[in-house]
N, C-alpha and C. Protein backbone atom coordinates (compact mmCIF):
# COMPACT_ATOMS: atom_id res chain seq x y z
N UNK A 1 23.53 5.06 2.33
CA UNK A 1 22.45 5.70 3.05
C UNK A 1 22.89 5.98 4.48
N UNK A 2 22.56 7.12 5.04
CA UNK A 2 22.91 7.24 6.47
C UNK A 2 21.87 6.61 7.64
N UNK A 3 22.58 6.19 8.61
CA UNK A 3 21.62 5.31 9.68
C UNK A 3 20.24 6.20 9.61
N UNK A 4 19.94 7.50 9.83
CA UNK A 4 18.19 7.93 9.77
C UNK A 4 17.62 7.45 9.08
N UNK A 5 18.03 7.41 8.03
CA UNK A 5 17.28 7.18 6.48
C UNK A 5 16.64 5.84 6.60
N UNK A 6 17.69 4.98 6.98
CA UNK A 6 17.59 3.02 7.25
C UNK A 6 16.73 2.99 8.07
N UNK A 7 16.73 3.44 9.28
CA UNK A 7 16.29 2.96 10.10
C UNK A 7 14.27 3.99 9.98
N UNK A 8 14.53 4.68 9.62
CA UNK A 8 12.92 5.32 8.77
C UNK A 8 12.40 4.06 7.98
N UNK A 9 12.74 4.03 7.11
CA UNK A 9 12.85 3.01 5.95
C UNK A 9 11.80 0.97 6.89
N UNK A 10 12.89 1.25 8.04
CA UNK A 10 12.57 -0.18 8.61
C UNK A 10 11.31 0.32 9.25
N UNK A 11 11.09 1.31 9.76
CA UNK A 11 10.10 1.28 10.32
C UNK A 11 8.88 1.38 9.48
N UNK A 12 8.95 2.29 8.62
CA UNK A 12 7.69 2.19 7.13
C UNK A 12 7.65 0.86 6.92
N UNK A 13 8.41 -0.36 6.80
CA UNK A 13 8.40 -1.38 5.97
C UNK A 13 7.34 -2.10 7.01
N UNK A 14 7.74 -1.66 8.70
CA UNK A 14 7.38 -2.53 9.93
C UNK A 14 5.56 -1.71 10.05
N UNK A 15 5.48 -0.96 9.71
CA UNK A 15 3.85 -0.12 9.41
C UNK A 15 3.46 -0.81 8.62
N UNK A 16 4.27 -0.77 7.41
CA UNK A 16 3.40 -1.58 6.39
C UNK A 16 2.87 -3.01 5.84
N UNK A 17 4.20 -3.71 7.19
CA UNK A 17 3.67 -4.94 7.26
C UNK A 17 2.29 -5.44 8.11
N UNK A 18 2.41 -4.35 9.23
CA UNK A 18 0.72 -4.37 10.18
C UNK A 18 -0.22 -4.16 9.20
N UNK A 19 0.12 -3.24 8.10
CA UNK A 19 -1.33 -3.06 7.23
C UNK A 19 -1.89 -4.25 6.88
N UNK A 20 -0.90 -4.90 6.24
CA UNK A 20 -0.61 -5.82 5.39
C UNK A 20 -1.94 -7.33 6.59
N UNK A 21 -1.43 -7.12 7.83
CA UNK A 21 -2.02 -8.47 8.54
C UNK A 21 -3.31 -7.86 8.97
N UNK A 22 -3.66 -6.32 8.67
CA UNK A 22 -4.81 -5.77 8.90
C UNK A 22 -6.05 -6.03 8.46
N UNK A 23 -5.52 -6.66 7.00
CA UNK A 23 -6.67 -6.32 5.77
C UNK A 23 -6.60 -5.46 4.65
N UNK A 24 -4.89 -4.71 4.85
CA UNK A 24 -5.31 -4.01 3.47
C UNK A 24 -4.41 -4.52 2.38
N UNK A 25 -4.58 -4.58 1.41
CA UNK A 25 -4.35 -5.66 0.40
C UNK A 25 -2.44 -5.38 0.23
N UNK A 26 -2.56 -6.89 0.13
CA UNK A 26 -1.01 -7.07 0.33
C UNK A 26 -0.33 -6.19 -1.34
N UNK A 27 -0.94 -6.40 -2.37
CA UNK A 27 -0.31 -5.85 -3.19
C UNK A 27 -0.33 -4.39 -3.34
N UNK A 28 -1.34 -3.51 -2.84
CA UNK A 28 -1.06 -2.35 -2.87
C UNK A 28 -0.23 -1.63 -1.37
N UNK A 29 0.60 -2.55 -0.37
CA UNK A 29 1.37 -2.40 0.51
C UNK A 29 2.89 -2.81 -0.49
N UNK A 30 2.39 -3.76 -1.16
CA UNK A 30 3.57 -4.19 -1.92
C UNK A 30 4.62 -2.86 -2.84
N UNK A 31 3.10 -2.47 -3.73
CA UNK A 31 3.25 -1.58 -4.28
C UNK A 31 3.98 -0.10 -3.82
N UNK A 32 3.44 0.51 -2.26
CA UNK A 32 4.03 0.86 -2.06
C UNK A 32 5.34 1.29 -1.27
N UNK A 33 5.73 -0.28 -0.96
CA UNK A 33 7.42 -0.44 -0.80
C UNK A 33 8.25 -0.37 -1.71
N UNK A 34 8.05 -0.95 -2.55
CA UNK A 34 8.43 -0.92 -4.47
C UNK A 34 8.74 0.65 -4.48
N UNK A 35 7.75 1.10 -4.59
CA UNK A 35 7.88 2.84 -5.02
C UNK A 35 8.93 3.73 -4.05
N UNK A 36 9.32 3.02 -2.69
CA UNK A 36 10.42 3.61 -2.32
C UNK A 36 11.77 3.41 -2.94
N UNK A 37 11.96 2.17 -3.43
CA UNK A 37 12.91 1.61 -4.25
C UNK A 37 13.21 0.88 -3.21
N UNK A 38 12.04 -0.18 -2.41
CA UNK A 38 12.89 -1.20 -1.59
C UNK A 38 13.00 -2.47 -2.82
N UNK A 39 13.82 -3.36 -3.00
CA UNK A 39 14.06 -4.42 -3.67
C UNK A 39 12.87 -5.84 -3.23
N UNK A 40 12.61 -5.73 -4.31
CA UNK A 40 11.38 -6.97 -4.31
C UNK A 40 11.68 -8.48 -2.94
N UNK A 41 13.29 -8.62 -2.83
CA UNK A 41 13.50 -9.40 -2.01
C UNK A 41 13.47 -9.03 -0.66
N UNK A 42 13.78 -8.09 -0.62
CA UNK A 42 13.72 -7.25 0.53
C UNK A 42 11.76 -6.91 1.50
N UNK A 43 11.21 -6.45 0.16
CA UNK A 43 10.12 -6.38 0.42
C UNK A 43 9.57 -8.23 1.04
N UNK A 44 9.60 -8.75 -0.09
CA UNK A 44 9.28 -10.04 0.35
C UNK A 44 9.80 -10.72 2.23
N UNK A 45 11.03 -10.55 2.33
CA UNK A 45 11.41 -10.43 3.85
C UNK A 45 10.66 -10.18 4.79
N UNK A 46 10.25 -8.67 4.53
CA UNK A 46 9.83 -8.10 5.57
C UNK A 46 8.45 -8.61 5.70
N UNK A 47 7.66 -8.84 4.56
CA UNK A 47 6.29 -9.50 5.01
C UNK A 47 5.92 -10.54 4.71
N UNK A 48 6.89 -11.22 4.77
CA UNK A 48 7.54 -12.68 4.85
C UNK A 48 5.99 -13.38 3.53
N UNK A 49 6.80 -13.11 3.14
CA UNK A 49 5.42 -13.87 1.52
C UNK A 49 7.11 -13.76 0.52
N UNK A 50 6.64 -14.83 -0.64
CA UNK A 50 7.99 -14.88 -1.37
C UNK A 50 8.47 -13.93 -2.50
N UNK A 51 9.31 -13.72 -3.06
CA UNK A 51 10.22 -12.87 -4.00
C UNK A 51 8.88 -12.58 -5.22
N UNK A 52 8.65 -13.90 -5.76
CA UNK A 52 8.23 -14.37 -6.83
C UNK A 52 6.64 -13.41 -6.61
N UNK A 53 6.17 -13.54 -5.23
CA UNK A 53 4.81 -13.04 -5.27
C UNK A 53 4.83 -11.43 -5.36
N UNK A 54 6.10 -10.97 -4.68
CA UNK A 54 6.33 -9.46 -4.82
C UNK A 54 6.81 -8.93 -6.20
N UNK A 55 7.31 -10.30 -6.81
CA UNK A 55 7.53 -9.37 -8.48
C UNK A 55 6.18 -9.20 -9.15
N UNK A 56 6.01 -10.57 -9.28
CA UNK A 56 4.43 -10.70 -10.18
C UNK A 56 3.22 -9.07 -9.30
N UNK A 57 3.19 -8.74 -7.80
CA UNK A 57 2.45 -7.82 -7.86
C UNK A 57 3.11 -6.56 -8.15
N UNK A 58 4.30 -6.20 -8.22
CA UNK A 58 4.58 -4.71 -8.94
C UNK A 58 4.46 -5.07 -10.44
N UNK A 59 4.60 -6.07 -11.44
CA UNK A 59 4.79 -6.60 -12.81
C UNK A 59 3.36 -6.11 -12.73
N UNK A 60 2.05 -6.35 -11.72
CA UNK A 60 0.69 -5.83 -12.37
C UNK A 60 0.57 -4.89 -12.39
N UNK A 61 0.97 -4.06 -11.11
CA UNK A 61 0.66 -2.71 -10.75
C UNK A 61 1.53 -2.19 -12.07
N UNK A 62 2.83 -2.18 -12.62
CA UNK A 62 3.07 -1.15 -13.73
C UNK A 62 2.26 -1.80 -14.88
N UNK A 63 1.61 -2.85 -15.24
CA UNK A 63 0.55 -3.40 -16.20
C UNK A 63 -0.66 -2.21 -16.11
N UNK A 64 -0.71 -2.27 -15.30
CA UNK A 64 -1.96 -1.40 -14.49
C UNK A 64 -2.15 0.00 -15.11
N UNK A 65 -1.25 0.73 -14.34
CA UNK A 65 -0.75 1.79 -14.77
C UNK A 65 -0.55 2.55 -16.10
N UNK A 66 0.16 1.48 -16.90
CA UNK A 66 0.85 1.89 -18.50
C UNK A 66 -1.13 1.77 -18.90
N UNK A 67 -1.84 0.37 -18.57
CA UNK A 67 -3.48 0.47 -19.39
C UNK A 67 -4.52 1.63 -19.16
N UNK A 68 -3.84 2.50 -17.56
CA UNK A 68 -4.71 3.31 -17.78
C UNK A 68 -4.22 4.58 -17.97
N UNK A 69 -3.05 4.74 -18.23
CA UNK A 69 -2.51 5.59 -19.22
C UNK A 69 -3.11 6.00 -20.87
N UNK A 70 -3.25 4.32 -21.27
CA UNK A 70 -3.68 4.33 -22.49
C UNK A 70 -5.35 4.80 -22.40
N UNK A 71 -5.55 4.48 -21.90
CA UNK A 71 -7.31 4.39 -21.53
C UNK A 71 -7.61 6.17 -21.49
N UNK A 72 -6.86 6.97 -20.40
CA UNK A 72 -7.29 8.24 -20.32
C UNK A 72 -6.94 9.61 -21.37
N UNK A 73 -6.54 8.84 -22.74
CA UNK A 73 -6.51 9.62 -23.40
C UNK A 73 -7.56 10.16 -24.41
């Protein structure tokens, strides 16, 4: 990745950790760090909560997703 890209990247992660102590729900901040393709450990870092809690909330969010897939047909 070239330094713009990274350093974009840190700053979205550093927005999304203020959301995060704002009130808006840690798993759909989770969710969308995940969707950049930051790494669950990584994510976990930055908003300092553990690995384990950032897998289990993307593991729901694609739970989520695939049920209402099924659902809107």
């Amino acid at each position: 990745m070239d330094r713009l890209y990274t350093q974009e990247l840190k700053e979205i992660a550093q927005l999304l950790a203020i959301l995060v102590k704002r009130g808006i729900l840690q798993s759909t901040v989770i969710q969308e760090m995940g969707s950049v393709g930051m790494s669950p450990k990584r994510i976990a870092e930055l908003l300092g909560t553990s690995s384990n809690t950032v897998n289990v909330a993307l593991h729901n969010a694609r739970k989520s997703k695939k049920g209402k897939k099924l659902t809107a047909k």
